[in-house]
C-alpha atoms as a PDB file:
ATOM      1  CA  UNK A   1     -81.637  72.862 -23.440  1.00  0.00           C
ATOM      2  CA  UNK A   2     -84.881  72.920 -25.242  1.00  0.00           C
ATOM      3  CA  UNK A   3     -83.530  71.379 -28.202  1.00  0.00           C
ATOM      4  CA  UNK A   4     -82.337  68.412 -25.872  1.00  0.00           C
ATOM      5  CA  UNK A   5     -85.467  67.864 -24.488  1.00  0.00           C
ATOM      6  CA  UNK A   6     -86.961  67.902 -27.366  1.00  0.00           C
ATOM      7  CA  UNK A   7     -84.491  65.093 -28.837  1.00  0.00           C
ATOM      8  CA  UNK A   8     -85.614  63.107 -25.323  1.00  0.00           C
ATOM      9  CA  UNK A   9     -88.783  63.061 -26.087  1.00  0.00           C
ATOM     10  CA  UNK A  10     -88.653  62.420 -29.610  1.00  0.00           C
ATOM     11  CA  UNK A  11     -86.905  59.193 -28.195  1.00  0.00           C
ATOM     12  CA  UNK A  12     -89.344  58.283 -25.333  1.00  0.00           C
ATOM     13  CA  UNK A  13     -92.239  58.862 -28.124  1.00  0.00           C
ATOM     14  CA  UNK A  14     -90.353  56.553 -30.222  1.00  0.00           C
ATOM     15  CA  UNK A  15     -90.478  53.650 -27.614  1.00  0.00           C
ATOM     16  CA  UNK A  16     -93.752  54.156 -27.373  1.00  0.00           C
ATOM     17  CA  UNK A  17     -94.364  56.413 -24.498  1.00  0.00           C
ATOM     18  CA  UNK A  18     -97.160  59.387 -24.755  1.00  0.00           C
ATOM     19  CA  UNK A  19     -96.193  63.119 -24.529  1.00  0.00           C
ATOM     20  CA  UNK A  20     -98.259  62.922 -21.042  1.00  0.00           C
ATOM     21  CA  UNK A  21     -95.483  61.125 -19.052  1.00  0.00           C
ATOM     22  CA  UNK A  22     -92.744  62.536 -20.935  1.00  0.00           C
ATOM     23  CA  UNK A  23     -92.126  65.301 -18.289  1.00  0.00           C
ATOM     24  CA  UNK A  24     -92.747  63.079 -15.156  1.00  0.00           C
ATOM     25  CA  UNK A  25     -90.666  59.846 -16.847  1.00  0.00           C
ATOM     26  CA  UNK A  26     -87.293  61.237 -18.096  1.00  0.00           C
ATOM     27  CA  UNK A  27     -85.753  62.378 -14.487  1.00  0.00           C
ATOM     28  CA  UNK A  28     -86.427  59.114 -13.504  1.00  0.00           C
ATOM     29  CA  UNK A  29     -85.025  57.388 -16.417  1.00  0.00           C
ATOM     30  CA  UNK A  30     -81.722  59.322 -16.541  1.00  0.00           C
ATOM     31  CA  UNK A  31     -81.465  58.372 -12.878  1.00  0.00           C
ATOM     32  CA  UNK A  32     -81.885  54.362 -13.614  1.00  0.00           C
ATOM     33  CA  UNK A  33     -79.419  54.756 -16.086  1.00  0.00           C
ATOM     34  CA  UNK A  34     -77.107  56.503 -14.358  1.00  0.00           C
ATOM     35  CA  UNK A  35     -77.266  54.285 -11.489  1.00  0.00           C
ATOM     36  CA  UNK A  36     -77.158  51.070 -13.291  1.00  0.00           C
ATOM     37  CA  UNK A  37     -73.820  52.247 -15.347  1.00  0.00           C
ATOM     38  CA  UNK A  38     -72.718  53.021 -12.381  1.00  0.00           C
ATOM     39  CA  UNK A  39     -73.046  49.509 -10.687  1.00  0.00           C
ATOM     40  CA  UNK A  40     -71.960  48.192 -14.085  1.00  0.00           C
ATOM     41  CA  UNK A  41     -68.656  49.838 -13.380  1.00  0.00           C
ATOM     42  CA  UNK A  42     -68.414  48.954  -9.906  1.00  0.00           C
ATOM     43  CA  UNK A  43     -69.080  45.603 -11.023  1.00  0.00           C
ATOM     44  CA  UNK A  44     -66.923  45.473 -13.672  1.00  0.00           C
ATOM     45  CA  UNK A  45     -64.004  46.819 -11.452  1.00  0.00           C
ATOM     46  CA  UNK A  46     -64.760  44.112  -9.165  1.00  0.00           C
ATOM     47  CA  UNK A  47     -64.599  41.248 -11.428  1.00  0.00           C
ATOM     48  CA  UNK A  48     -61.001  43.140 -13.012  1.00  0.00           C
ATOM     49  CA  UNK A  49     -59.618  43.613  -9.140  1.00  0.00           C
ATOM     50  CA  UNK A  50     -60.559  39.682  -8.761  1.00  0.00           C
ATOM     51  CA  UNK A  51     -58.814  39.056 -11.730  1.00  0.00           C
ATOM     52  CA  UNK A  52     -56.045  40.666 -11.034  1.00  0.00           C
ATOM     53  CA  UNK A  53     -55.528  38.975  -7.175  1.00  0.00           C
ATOM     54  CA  UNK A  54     -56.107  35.623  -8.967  1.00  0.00           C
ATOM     55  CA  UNK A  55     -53.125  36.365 -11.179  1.00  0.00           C
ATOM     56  CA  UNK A  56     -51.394  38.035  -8.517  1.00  0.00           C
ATOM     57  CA  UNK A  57     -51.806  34.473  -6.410  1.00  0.00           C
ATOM     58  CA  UNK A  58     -51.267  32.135  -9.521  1.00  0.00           C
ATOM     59  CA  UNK A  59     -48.016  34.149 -10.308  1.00  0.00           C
ATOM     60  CA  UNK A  60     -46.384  34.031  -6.495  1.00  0.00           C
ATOM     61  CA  UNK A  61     -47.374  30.219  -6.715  1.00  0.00           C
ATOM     62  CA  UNK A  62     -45.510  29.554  -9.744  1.00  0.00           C
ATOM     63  CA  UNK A  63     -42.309  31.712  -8.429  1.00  0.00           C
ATOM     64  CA  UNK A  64     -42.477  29.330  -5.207  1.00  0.00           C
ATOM     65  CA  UNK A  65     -42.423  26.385  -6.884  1.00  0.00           C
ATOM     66  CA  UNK A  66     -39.682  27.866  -9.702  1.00  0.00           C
ATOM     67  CA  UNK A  67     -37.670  29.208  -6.314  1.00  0.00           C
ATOM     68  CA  UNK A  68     -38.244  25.409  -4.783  1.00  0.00           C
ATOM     69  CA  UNK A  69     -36.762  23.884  -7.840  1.00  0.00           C
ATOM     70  CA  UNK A  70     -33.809  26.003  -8.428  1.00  0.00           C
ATOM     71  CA  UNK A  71     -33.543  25.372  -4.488  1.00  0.00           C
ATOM     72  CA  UNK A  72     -33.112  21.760  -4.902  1.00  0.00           C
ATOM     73  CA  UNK A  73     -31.347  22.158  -8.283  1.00  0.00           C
ATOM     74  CA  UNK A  74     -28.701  24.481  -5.812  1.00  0.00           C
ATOM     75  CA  UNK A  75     -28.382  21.948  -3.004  1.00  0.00           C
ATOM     76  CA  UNK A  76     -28.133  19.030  -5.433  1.00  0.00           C
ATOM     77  CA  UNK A  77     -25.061  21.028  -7.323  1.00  0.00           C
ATOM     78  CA  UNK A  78     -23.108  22.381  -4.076  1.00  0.00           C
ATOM     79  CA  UNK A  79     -23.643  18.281  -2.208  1.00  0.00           C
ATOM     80  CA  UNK A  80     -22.163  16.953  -5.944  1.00  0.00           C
ATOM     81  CA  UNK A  81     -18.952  19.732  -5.270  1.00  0.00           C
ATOM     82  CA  UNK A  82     -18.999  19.392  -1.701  1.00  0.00           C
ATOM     83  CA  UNK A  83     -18.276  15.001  -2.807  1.00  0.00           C
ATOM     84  CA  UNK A  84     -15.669  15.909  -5.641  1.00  0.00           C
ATOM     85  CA  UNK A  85     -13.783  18.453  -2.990  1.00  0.00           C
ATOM     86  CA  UNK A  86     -13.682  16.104  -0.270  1.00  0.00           C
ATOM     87  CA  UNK A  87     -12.637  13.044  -2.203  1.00  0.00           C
ATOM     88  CA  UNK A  88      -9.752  15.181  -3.913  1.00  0.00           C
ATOM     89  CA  UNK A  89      -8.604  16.251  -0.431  1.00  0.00           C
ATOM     90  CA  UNK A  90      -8.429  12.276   0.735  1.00  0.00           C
ATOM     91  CA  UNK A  91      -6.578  11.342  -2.100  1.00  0.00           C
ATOM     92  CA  UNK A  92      -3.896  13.963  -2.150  1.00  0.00           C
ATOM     93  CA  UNK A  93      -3.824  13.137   2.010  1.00  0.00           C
ATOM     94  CA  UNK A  94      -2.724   9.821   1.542  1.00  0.00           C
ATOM     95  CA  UNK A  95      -0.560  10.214  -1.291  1.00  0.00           C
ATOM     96  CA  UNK A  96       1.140  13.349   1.103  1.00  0.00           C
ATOM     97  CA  UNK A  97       1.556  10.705   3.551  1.00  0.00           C
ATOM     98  CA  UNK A  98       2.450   8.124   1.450  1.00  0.00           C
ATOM     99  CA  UNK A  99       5.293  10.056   0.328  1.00  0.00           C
ATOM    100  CA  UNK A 100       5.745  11.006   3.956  1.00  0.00           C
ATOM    101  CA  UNK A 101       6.316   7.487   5.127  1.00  0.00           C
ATOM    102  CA  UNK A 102       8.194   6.023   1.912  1.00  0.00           C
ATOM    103  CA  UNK A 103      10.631   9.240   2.823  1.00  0.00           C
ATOM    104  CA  UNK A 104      10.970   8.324   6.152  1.00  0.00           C
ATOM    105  CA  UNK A 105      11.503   4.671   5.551  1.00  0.00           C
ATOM    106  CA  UNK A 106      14.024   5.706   3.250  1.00  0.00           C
ATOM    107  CA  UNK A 107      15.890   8.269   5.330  1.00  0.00           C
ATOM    108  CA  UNK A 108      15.671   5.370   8.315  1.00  0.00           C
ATOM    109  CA  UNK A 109      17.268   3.236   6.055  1.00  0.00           C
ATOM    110  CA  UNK A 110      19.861   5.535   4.764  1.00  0.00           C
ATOM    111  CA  UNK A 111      20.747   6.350   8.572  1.00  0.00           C
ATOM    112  CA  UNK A 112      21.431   2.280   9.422  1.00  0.00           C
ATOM    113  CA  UNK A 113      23.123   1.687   6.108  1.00  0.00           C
ATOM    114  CA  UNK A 114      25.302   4.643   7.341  1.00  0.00           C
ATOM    115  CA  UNK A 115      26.010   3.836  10.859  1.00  0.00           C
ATOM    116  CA  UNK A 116      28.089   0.656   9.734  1.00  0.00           C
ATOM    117  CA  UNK A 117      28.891  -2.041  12.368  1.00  0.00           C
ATOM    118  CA  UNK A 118      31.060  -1.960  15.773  1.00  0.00           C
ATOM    119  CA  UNK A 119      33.691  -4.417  16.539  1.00  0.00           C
ATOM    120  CA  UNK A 120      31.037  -6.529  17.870  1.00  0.00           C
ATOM    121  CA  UNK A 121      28.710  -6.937  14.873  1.00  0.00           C
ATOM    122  CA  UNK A 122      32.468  -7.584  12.840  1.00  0.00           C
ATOM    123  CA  UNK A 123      33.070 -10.345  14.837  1.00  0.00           C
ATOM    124  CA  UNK A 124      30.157 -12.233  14.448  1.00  0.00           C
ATOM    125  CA  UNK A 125      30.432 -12.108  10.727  1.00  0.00           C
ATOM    126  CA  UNK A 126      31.296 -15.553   9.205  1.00  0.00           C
ATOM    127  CA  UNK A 127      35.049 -15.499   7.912  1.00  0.00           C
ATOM    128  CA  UNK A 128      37.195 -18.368   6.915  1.00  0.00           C
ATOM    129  CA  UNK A 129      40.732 -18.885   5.740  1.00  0.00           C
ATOM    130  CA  UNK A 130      41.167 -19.536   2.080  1.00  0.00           C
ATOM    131  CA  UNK A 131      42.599 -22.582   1.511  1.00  0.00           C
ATOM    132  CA  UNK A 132      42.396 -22.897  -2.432  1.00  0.00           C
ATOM    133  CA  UNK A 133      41.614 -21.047  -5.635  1.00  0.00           C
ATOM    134  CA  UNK A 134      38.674 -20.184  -6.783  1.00  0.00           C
ATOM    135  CA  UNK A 135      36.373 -20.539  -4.237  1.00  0.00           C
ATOM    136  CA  UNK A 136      35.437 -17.280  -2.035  1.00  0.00           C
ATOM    137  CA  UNK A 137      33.852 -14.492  -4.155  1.00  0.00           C
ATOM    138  CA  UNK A 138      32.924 -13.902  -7.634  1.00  0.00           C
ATOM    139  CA  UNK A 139      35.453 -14.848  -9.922  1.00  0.00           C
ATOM    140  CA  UNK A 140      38.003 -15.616  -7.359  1.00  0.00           C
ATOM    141  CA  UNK A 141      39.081 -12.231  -6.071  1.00  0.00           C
ATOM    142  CA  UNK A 142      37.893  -9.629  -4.020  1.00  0.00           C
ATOM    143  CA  UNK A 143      35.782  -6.378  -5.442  1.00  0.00           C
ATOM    144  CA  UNK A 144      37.287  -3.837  -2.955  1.00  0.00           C
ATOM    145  CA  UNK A 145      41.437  -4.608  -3.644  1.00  0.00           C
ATOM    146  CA  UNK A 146      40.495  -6.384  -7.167  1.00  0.00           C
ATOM    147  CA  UNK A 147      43.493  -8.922  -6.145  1.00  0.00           C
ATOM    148  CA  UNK A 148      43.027 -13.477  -6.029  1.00  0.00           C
ATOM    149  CA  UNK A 149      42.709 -14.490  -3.378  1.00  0.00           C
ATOM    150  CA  UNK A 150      45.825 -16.567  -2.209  1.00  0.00           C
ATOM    151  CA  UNK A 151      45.734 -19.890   0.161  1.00  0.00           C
ATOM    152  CA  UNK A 152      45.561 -18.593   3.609  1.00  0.00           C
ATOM    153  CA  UNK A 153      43.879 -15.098   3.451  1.00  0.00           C
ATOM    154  CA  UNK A 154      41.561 -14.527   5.920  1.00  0.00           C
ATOM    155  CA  UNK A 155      38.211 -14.113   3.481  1.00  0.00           C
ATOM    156  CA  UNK A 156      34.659 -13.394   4.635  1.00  0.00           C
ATOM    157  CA  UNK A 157      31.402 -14.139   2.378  1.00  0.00           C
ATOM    158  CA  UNK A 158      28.915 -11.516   3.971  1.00  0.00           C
ATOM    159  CA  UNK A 159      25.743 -13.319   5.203  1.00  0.00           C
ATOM    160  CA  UNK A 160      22.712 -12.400   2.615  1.00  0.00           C
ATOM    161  CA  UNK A 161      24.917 -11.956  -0.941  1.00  0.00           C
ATOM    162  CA  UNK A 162      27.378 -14.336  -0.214  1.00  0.00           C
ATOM    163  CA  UNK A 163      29.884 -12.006  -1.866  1.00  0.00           C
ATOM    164  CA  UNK A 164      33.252 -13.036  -0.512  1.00  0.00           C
ATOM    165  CA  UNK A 165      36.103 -10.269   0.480  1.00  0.00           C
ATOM    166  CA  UNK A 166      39.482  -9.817   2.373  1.00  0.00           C
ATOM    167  CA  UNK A 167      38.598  -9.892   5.675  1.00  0.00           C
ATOM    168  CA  UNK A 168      41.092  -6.466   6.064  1.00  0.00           C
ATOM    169  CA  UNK A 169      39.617  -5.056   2.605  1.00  0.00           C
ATOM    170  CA  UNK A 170      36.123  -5.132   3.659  1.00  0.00           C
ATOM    171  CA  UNK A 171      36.083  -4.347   7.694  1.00  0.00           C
ATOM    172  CA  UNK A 172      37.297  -1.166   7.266  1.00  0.00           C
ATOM    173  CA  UNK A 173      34.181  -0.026   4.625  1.00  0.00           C
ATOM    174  CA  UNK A 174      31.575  -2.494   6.801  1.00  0.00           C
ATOM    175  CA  UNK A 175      33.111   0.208  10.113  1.00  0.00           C
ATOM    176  CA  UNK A 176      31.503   2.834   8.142  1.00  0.00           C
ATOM    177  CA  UNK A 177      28.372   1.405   6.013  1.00  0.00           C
ATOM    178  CA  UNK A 178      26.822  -1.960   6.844  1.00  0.00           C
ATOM    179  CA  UNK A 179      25.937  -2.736   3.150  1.00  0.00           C
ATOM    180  CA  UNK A 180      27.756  -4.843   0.749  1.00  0.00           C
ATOM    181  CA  UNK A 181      30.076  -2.924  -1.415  1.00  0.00           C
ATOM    182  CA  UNK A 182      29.216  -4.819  -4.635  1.00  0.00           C
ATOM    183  CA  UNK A 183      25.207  -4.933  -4.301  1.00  0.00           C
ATOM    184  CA  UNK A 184      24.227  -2.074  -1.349  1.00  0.00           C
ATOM    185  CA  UNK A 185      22.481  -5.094   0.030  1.00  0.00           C
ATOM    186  CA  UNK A 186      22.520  -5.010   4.028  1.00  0.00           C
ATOM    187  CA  UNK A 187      24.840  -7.110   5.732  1.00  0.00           C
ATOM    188  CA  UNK A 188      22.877  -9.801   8.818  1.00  0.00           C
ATOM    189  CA  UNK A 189      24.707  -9.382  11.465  1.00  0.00           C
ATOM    190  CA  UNK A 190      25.023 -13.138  13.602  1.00  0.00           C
ATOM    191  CA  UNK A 191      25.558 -13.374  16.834  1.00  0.00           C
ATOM    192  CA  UNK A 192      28.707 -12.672  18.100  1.00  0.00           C
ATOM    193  CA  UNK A 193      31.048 -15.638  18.807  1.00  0.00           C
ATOM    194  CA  UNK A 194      29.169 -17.859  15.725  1.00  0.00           C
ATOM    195  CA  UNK A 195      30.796 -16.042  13.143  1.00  0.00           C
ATOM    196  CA  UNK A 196      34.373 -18.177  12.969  1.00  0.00           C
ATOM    197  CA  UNK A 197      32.023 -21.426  13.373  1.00  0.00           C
ATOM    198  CA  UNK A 198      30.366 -20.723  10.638  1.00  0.00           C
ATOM    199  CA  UNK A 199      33.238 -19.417   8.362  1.00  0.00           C
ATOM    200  CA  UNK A 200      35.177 -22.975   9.415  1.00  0.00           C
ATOM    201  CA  UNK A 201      31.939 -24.979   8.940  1.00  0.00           C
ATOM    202  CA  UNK A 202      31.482 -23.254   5.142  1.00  0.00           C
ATOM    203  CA  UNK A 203      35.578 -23.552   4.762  1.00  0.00           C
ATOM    204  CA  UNK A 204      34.830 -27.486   5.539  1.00  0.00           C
ATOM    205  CA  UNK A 205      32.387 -27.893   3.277  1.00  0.00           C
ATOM    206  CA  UNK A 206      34.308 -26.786   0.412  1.00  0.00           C
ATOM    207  CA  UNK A 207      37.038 -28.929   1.367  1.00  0.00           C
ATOM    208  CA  UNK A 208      34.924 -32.037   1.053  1.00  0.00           C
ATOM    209  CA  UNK A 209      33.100 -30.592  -1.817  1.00  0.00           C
ATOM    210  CA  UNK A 210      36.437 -30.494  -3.772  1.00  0.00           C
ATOM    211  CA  UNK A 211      37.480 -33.604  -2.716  1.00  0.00           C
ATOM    212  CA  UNK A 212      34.519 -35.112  -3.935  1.00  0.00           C
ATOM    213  CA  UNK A 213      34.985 -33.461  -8.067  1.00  0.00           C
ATOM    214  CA  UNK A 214      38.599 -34.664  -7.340  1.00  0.00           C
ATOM    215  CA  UNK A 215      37.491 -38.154  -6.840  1.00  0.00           C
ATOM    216  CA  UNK A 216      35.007 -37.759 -10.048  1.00  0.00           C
ATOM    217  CA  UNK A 217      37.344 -36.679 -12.778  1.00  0.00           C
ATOM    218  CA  UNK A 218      39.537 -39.351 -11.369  1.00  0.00           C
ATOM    219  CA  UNK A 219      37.160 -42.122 -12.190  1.00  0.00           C
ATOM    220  CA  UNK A 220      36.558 -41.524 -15.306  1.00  0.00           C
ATOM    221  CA  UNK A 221      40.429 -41.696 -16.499  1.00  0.00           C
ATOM    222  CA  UNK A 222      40.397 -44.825 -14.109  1.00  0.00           C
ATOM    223  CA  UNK A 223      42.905 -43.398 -11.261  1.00  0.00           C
ATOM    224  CA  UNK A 224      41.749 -43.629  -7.158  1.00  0.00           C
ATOM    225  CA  UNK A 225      42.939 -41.406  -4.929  1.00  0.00           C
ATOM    226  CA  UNK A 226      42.670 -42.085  -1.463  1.00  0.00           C
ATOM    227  CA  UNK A 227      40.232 -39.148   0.379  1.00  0.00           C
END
């Protein structure tokens, strides 16, 4: 203890203070310095506590504005997927009901080509009687009995194709499907009671267009035939 005072007031005499105030100074001294350090630290822990809510502050301000961006960044991503999703549904609706109607035209289609025609569709069909070769369906004969047809059958040429027929070869297959048993195209029905008209006005007009090609080749060898 003596020893440290001693070391004291080897110090205080060094600074220039007498041996006289040694005893009264050094209490007080020790007391300054302890307070000062003291408010030192109290300062210095405010300054660090500042510090540290200033970084505390600047830190929760940059996570807000990170959690705002990867907010937008998230809204932006799910609208972009929400688009894609709803434009896949609208296409695969309409092709679903695309494929919806073309099957139900089809099926409506299938179901008249199957009902075939009553007695009263048949007779409106155009039909005339065969009167020379050559003349009523492809090639001269007809596609369902593959036979000529001979002066005198009764022939129809179904309205649409024009493919020509035995009246009693096709009626039975137009009883059952009302399409055309050469190209599955549907057969127009007329009206009822304008069928044989027409067949005699289209057997009349072959007459006279025969008569006509008669009355060319005949010219040229120089022969006249009376029409």
């Amino acid at each position: 203890m003596q020893l440290t005072w001693a070391r004291r007031s080897s110090d205080l005499l060094r600074g220039g203070s007498s041996p006289a105030t040694c005893g009264s100074l050094c209490p007080l001294l020790l007391w300054r310095r302890l307070i000062s350090s003291a408010l030192s630290f109290l300062v210095l822990a405010r300054r660090r506590r500042r510090a540290w809510w200033l970084w505390l502050a600047a830190a929760s301000e940059s996570a807000a504005s990170m959690a705002a961006v990867a907010l937008s960044v998230l809204l932006l991503v799910a609208g972009v997927v929400a688009m894609l999703v709803l434009h896949i549904l609208i296409v695969f609706w309409a092709l679903r009901r695309g494929i919806t109607l073309r099957a139900a035209a089809s099926r409506q289609d299938d179901e008249e080509r199957a009902e075939g025609l009553s007695a009263e569709d048949l007779d409106g069909l155009p039909w005339h009687e065969h009167d020379h070769e050559g003349k009523a369906g492809a090639g001269g004969e007809c596609a369902v009995c593959l036979e000529a047809f001979q002066p005198g059958d009764r022939c129809r040429a179904l309205p649409g194709c024009e493919h020509g027929f035995h009246a009693q070869c096709v009626d039975p297959w137009l009883r059952k499907s009302r399409v055309c048993p050469v190209c599955r195209a549907v057969v127009a029905v007329v009206d009822t009671g304008s069928g044989k008209a027409a067949g005699e006005a289209a057997a009349s007009s072959e007459i006279v267009a025969e008569r006509r090609g008669r009355g060319s080749v005949a010219s040229e060898f120089g022969f006249h035939f009376a029409v």
